[in-house]
PDB file of N, CA and C in Angstrom:
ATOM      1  N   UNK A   1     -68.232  75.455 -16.933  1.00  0.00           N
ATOM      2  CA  UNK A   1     -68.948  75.662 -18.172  1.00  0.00           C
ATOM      3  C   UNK A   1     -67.943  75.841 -19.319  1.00  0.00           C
ATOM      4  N   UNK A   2     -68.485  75.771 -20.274  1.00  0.00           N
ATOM      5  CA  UNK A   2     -67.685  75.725 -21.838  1.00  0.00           C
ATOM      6  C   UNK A   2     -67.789  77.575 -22.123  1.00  0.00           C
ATOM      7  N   UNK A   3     -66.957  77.348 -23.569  1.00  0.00           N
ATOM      8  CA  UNK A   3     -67.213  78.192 -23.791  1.00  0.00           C
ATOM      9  C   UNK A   3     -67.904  78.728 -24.968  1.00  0.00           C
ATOM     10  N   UNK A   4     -69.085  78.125 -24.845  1.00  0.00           N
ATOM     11  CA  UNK A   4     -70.210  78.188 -25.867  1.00  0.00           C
ATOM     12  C   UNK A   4     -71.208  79.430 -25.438  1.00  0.00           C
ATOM     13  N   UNK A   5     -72.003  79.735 -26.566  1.00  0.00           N
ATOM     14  CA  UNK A   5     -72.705  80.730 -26.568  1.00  0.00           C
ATOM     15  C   UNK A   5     -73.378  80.806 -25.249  1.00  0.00           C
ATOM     16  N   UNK A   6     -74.123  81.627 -24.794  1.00  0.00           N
ATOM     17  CA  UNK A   6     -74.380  81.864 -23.215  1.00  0.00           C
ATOM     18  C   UNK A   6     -75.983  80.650 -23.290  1.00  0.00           C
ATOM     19  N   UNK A   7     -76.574  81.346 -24.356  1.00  0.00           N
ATOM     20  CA  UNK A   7     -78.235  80.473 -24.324  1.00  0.00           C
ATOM     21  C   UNK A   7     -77.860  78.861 -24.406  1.00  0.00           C
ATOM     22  N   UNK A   8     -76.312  78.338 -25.406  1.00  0.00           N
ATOM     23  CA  UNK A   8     -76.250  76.946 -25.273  1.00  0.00           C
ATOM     24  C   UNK A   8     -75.467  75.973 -24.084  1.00  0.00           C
ATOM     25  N   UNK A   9     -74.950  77.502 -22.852  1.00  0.00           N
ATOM     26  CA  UNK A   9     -74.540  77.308 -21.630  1.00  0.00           C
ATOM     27  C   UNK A   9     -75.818  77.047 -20.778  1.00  0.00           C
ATOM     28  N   UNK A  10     -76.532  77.485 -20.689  1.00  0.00           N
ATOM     29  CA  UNK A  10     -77.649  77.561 -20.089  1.00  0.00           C
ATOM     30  C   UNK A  10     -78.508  76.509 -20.308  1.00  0.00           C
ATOM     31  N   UNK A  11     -78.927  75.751 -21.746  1.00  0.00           N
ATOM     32  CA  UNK A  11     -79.688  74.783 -22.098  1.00  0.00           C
ATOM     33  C   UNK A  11     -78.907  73.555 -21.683  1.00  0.00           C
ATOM     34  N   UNK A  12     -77.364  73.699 -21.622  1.00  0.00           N
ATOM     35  CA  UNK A  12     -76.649  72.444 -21.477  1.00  0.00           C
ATOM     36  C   UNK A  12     -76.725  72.117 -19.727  1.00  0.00           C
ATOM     37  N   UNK A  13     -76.746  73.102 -19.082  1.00  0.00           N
ATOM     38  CA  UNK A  13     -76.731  73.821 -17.814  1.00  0.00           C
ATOM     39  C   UNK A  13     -78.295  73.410 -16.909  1.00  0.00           C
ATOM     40  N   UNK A  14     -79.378  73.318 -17.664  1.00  0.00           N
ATOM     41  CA  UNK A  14     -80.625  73.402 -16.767  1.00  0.00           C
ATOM     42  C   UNK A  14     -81.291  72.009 -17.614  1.00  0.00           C
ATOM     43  N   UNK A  15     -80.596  71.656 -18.621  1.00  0.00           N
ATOM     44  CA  UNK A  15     -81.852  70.669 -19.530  1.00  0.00           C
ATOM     45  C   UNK A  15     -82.378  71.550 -20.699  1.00  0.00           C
ATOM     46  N   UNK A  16     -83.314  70.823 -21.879  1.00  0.00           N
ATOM     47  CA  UNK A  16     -83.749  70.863 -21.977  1.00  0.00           C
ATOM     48  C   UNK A  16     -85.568  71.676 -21.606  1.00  0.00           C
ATOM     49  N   UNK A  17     -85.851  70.681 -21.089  1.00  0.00           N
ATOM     50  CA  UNK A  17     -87.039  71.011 -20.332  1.00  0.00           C
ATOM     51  C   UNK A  17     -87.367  72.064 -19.251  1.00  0.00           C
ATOM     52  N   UNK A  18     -86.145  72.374 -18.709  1.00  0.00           N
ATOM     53  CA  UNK A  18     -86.056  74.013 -18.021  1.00  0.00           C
ATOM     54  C   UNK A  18     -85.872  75.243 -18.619  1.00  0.00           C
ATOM     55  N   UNK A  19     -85.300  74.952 -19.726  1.00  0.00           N
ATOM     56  CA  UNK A  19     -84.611  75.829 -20.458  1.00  0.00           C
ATOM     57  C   UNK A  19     -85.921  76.462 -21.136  1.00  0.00           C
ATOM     58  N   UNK A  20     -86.654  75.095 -21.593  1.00  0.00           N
ATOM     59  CA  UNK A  20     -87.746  76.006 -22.523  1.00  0.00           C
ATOM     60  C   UNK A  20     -88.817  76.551 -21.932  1.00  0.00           C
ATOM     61  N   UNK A  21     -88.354  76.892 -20.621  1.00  0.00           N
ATOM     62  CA  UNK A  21     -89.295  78.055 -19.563  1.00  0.00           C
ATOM     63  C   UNK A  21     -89.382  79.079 -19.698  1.00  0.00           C
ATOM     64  N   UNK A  22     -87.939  79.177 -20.179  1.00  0.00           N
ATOM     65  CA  UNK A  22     -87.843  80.691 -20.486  1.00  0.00           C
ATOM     66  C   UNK A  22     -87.677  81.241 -22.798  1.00  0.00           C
ATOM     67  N   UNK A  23     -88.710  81.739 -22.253  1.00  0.00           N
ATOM     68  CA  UNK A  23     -89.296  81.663 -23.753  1.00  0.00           C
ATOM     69  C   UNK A  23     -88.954  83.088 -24.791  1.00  0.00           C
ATOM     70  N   UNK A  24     -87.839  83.783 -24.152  1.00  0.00           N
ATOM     71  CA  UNK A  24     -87.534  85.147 -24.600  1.00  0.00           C
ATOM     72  C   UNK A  24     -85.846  85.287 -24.075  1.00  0.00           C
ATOM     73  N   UNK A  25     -85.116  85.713 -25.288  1.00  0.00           N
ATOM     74  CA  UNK A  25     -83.397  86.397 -24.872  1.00  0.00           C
ATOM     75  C   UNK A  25     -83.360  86.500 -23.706  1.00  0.00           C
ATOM     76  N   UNK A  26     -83.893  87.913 -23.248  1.00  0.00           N
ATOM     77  CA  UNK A  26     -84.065  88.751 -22.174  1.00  0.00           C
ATOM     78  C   UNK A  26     -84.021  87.435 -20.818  1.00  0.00           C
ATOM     79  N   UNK A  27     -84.974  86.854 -20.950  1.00  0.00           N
ATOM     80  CA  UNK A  27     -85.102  86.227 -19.968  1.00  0.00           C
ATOM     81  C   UNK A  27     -83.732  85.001 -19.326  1.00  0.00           C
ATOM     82  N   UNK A  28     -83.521  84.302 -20.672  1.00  0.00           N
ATOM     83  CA  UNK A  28     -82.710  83.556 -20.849  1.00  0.00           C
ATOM     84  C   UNK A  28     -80.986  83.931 -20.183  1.00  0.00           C
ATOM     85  N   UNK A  29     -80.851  84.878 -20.971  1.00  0.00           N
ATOM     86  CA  UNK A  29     -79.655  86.214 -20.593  1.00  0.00           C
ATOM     87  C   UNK A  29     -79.823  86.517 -18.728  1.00  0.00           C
ATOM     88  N   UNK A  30     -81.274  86.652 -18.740  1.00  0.00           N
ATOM     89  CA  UNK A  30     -81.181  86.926 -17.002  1.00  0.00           C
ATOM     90  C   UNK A  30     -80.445  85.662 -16.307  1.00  0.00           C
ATOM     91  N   UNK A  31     -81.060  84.368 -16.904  1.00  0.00           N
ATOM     92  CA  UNK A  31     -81.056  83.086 -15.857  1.00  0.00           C
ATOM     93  C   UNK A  31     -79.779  82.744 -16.389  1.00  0.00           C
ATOM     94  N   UNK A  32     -79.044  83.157 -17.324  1.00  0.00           N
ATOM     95  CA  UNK A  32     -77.983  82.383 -17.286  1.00  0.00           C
ATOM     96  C   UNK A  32     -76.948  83.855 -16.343  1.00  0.00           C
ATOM     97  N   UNK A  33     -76.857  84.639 -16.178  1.00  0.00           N
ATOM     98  CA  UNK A  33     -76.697  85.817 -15.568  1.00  0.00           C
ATOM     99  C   UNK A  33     -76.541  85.357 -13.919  1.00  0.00           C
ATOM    100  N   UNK A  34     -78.009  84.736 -13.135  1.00  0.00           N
ATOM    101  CA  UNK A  34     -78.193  84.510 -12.408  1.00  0.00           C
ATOM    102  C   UNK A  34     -76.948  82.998 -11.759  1.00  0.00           C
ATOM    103  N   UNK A  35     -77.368  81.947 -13.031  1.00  0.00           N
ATOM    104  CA  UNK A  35     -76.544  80.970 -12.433  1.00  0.00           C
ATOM    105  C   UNK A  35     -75.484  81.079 -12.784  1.00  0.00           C
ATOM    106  N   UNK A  36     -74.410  81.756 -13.103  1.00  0.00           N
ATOM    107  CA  UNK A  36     -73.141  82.234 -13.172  1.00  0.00           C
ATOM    108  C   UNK A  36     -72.919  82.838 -11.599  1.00  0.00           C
ATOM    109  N   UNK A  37     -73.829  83.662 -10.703  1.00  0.00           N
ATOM    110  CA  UNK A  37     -73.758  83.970  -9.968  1.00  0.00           C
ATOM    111  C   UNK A  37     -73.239  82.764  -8.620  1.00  0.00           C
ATOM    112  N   UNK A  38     -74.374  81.777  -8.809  1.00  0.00           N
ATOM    113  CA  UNK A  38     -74.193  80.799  -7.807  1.00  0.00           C
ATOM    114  C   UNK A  38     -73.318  79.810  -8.614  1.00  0.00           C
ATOM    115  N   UNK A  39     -73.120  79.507  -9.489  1.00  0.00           N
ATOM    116  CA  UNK A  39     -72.155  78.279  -9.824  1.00  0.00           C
ATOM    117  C   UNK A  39     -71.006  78.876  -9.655  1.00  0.00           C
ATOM    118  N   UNK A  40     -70.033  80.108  -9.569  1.00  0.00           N
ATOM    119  CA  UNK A  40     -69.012  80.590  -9.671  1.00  0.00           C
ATOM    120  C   UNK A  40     -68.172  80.604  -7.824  1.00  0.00           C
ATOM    121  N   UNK A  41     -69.578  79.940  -7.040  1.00  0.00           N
ATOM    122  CA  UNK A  41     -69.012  79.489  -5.546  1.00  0.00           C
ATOM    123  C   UNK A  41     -69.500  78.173  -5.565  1.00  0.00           C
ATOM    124  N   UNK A  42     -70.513  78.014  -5.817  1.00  0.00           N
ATOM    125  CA  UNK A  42     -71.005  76.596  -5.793  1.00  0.00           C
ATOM    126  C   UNK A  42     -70.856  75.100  -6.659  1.00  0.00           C
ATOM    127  N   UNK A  43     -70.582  75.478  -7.529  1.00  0.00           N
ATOM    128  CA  UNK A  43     -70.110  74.664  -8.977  1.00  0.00           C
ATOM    129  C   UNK A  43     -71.759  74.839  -9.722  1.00  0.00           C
ATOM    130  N   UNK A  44     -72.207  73.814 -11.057  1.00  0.00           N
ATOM    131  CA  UNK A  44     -72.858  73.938 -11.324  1.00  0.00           C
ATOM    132  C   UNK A  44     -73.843  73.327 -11.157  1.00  0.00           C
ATOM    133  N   UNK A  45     -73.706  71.688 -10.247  1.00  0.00           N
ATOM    134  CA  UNK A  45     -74.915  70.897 -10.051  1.00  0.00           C
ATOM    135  C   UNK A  45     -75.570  71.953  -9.287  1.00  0.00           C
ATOM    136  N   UNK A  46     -74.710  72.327  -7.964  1.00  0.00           N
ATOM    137  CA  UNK A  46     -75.689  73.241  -6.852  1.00  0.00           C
ATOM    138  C   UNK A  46     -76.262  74.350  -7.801  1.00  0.00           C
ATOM    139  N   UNK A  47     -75.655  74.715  -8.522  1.00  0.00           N
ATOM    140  CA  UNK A  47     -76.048  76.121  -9.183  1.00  0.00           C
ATOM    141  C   UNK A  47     -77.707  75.696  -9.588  1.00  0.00           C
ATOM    142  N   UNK A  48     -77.849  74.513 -10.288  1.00  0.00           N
ATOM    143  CA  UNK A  48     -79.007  74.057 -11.176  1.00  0.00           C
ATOM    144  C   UNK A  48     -80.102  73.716 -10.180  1.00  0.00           C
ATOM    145  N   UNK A  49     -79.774  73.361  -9.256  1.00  0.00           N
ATOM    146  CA  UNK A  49     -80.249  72.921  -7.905  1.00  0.00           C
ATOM    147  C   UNK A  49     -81.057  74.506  -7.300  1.00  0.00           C
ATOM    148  N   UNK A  50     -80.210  75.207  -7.122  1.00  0.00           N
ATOM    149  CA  UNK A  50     -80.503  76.389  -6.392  1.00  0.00           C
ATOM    150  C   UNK A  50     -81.678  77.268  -7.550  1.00  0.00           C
ATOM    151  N   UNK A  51     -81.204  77.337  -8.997  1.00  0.00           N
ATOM    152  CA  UNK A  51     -81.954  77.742  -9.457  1.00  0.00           C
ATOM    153  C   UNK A  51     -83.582  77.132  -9.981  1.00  0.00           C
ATOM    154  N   UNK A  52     -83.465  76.082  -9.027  1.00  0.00           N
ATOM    155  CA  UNK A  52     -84.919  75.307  -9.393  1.00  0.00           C
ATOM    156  C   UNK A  52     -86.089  75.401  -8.187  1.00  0.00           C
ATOM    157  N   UNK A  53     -85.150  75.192  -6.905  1.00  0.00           N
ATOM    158  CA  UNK A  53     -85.634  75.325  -5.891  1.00  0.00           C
ATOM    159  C   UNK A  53     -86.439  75.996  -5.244  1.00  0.00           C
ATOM    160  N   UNK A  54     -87.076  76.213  -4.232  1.00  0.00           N
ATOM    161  CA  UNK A  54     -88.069  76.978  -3.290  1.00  0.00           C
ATOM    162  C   UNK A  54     -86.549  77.614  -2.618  1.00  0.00           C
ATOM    163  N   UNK A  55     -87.182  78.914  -2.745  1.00  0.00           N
ATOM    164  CA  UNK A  55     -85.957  80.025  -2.458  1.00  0.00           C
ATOM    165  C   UNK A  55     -87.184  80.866  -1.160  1.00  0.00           C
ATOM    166  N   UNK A  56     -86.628  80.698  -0.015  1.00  0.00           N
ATOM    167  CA  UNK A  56     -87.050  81.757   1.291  1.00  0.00           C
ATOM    168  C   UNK A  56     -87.188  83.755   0.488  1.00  0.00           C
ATOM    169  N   UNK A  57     -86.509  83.791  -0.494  1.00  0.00           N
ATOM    170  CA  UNK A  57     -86.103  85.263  -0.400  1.00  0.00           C
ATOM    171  C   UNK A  57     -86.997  85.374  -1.429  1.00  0.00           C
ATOM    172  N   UNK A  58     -87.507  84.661  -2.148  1.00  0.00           N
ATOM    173  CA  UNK A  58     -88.811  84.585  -3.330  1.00  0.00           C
ATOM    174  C   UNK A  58     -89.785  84.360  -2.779  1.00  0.00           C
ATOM    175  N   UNK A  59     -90.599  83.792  -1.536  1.00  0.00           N
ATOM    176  CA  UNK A  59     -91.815  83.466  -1.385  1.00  0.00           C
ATOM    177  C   UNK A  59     -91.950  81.950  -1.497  1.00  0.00           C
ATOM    178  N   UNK A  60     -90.843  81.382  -1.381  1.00  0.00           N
ATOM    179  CA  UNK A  60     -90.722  80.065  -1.588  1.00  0.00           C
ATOM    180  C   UNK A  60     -91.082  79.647  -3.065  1.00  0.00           C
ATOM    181  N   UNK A  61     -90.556  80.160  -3.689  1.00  0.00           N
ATOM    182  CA  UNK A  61     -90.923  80.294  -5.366  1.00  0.00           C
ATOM    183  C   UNK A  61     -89.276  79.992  -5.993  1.00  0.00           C
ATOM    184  N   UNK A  62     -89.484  79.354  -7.088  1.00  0.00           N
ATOM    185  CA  UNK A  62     -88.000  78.635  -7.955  1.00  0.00           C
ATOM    186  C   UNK A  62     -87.402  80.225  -8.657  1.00  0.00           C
ATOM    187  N   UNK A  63     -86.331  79.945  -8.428  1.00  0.00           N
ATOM    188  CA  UNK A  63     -85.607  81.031  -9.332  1.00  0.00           C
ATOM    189  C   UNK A  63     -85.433  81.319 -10.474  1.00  0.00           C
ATOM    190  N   UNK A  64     -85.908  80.285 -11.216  1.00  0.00           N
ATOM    191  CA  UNK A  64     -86.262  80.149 -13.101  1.00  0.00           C
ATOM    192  C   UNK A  64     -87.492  80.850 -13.118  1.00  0.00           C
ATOM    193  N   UNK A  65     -88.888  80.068 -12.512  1.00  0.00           N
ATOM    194  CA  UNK A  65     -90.164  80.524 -12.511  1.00  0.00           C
ATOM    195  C   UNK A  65     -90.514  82.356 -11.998  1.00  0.00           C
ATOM    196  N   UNK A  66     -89.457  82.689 -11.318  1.00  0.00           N
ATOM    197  CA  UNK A  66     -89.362  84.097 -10.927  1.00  0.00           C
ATOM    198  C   UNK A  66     -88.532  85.096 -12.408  1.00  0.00           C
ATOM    199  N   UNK A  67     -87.721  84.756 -12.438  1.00  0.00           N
ATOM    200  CA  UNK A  67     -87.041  85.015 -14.082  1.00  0.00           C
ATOM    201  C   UNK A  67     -88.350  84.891 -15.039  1.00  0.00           C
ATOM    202  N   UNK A  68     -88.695  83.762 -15.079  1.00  0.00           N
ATOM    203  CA  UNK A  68     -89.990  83.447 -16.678  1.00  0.00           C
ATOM    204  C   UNK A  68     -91.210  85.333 -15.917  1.00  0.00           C
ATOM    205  N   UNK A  69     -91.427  84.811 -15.325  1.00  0.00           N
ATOM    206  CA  UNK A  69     -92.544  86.046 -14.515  1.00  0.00           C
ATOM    207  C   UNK A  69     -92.157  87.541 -14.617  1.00  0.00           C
ATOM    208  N   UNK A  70     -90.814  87.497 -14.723  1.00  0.00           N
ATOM    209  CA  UNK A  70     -90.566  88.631 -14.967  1.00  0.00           C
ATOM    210  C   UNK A  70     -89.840  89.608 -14.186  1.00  0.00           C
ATOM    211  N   UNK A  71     -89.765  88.507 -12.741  1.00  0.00           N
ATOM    212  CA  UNK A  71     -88.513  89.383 -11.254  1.00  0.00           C
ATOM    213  C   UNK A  71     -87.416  89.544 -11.495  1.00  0.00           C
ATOM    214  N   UNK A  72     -86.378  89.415 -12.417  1.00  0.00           N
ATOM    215  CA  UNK A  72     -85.204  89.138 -12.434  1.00  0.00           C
ATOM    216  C   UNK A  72     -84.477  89.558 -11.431  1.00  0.00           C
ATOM    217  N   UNK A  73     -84.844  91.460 -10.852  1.00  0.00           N
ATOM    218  CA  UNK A  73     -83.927  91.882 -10.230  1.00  0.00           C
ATOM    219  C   UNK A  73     -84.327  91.375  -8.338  1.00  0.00           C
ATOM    220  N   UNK A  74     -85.520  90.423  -8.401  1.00  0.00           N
ATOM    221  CA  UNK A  74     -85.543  89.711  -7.118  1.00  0.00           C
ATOM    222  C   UNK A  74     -84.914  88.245  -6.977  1.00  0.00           C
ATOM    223  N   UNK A  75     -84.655  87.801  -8.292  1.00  0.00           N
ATOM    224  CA  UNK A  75     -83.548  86.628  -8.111  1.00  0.00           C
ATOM    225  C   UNK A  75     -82.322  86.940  -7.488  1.00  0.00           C
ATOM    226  N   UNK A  76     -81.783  88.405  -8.211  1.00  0.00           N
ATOM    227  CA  UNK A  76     -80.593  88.638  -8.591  1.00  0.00           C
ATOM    228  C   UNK A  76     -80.053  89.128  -7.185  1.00  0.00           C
ATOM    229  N   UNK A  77     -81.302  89.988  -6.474  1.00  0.00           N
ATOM    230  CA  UNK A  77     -80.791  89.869  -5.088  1.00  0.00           C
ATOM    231  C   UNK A  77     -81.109  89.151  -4.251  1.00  0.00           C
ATOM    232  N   UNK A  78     -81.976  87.764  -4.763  1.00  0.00           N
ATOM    233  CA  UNK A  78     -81.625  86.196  -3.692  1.00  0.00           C
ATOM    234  C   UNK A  78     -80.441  85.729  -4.231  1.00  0.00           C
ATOM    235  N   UNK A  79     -79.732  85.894  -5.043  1.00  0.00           N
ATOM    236  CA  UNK A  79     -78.483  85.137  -5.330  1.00  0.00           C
ATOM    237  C   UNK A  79     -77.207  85.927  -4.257  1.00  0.00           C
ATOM    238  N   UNK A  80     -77.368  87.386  -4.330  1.00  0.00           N
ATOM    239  CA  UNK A  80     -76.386  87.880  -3.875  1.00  0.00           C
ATOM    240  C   UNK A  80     -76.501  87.533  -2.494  1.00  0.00           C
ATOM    241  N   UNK A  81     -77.900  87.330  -2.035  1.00  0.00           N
ATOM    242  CA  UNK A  81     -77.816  87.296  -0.501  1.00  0.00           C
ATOM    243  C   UNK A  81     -77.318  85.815  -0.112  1.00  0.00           C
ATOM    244  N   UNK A  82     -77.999  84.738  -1.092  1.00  0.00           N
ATOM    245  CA  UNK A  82     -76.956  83.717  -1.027  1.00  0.00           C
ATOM    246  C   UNK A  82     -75.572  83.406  -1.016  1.00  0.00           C
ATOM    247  N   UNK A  83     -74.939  84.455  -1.987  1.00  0.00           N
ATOM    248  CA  UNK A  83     -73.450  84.340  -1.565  1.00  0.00           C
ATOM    249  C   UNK A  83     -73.074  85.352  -0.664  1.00  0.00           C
ATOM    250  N   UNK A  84     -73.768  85.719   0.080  1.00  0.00           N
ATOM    251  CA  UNK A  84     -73.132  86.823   1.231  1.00  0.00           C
ATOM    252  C   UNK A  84     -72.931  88.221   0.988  1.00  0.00           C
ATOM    253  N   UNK A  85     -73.397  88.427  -0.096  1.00  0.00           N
ATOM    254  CA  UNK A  85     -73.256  90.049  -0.431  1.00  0.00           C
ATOM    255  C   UNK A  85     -74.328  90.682  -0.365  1.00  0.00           C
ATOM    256  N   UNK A  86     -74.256  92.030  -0.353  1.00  0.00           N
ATOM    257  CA  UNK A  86     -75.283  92.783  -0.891  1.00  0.00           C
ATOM    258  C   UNK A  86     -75.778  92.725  -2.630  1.00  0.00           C
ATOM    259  N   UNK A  87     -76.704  93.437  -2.653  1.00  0.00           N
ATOM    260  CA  UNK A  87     -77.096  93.124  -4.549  1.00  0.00           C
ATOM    261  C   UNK A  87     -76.597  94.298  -4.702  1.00  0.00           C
ATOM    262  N   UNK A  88     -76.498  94.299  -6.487  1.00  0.00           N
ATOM    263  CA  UNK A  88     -75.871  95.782  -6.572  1.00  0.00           C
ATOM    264  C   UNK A  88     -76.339  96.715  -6.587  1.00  0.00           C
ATOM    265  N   UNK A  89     -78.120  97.063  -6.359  1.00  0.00           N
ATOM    266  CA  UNK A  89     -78.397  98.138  -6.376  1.00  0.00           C
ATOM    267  C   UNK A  89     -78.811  98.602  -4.775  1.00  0.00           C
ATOM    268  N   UNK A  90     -78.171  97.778  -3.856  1.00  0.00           N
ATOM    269  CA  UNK A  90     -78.371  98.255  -2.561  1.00  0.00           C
ATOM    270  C   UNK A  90     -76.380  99.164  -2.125  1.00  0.00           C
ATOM    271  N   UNK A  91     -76.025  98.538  -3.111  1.00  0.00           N
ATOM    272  CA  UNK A  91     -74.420  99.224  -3.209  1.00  0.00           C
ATOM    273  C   UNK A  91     -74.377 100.397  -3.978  1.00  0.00           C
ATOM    274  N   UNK A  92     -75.633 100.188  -4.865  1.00  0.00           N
ATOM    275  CA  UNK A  92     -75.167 101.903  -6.208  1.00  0.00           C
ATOM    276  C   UNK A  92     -76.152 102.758  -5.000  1.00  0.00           C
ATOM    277  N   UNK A  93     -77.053 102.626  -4.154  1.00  0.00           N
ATOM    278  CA  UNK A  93     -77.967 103.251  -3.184  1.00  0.00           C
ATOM    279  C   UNK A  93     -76.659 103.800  -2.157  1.00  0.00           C
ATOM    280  N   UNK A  94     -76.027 103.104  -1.860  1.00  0.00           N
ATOM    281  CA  UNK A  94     -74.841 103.386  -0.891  1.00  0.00           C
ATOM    282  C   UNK A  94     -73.807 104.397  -1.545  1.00  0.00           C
ATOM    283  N   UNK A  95     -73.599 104.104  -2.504  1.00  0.00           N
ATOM    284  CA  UNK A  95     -72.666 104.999  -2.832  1.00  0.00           C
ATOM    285  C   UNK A  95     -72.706 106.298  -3.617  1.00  0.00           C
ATOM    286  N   UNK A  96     -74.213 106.465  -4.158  1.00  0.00           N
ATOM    287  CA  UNK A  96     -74.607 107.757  -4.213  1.00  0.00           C
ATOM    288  C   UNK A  96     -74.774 108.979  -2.860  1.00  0.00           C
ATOM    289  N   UNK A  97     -75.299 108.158  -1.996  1.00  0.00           N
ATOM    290  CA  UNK A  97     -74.988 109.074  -0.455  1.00  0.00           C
ATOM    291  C   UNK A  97     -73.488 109.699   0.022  1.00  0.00           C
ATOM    292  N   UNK A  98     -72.384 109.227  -1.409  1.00  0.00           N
ATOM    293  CA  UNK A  98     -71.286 110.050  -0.710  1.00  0.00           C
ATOM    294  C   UNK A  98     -71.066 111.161  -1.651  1.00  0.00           C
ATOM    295  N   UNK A  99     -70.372 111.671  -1.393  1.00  0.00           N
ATOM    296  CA  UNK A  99     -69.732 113.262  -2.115  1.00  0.00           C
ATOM    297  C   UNK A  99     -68.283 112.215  -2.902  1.00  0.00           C
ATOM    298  N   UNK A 100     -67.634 113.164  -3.859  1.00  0.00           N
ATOM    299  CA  UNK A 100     -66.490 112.461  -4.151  1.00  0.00           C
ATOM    300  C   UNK A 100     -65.260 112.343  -3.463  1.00  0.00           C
ATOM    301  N   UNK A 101     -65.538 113.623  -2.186  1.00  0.00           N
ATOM    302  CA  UNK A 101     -64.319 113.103  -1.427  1.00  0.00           C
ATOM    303  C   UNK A 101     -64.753 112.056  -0.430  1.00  0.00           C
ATOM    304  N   UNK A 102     -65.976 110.978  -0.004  1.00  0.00           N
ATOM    305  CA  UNK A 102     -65.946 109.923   0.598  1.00  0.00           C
ATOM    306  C   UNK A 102     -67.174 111.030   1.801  1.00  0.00           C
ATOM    307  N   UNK A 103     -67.336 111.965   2.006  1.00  0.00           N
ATOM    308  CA  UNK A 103     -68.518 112.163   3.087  1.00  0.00           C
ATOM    309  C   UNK A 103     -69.646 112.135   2.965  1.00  0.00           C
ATOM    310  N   UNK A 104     -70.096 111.477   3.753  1.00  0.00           N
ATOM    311  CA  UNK A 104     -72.237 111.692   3.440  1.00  0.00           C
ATOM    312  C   UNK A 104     -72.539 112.843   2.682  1.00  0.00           C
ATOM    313  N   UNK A 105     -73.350 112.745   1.906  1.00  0.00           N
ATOM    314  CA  UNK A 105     -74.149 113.629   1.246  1.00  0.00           C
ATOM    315  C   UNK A 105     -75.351 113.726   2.038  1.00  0.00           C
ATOM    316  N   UNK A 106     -75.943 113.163   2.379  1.00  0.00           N
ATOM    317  CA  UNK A 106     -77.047 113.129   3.212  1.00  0.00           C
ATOM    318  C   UNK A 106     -76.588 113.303   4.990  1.00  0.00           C
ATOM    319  N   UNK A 107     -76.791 114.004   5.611  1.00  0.00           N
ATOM    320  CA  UNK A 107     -75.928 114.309   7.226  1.00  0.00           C
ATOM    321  C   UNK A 107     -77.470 113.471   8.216  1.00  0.00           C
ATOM    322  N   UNK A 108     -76.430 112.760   9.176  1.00  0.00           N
ATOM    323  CA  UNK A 108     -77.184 111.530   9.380  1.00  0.00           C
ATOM    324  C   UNK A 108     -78.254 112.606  10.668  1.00  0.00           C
ATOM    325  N   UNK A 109     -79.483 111.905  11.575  1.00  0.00           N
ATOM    326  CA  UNK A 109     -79.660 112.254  12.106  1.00  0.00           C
ATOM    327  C   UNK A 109     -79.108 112.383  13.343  1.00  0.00           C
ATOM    328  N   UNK A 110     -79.647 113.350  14.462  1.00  0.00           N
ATOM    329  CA  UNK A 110     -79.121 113.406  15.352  1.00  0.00           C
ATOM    330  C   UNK A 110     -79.057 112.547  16.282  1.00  0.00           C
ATOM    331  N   UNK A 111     -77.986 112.655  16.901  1.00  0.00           N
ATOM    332  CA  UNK A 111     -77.625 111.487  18.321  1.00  0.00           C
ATOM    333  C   UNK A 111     -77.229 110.276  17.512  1.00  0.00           C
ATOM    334  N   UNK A 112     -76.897 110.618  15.812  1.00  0.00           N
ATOM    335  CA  UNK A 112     -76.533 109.005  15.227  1.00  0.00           C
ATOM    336  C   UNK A 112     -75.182 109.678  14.462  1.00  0.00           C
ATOM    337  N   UNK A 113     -73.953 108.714  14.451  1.00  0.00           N
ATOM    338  CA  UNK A 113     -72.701 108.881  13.827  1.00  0.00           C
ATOM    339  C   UNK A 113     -72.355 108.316  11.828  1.00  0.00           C
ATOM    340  N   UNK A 114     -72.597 109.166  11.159  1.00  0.00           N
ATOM    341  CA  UNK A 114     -72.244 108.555   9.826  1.00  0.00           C
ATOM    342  C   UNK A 114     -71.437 107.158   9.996  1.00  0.00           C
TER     343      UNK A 114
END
């Protein structure tokens, strides 16, 4: 990608005609958010590809049309699970359970090892 404004990354990025799906900043800001995610392993055809597609982790629903609706933060963790990570709020969930020197805050149950 260039290094043009993010909304004229995104319009250059999906078309036209995808682009004007998303009909608000907010939204726009999400999906270009999103395909930064997958084009930054994938390049950007797959990226445009992935974000159009029937996604398993949506309901078999496109990742733009989930953004326009209003999921962002269920794209955002089909993208991460696409590139192999966790999303980040299953990591800020993880890392509130420690103390600052690194031990559970929460003491696990019994017969189970932190």
């Amino acid at each position: 990608m260039t290094d043009a404004s993010p909304a004229a990354e995104l319009r250059a990025a999906l078309g036209p005609g995808l682009y004007d799906l998303l009909s608000t900043p907010a939204q726009q800001a999400d999906a270009i958010t999103v395909f930064r995610l997958i084009a930054d392993v994938e390049g950007d055809h797959l990226a445009r590809a992935w974000m159009v597609g029937m996604n398993p982790h949506l309901g078999d629903r496109a990742p733009l049309l989930v953004i326009r609706d209003g999921d962002t933060a269920a794209v955002i963790a089909a993208a991460h699970a696409y590139r192999g990570e966790a999303p980040p709020d299953v990591l800020h969930r993880a890392l509130l359970m420690l103390a600052p020197d690194g031990r559970p805050i929460v003491q696990p149950r019994a017969g189970r090892r932190p």
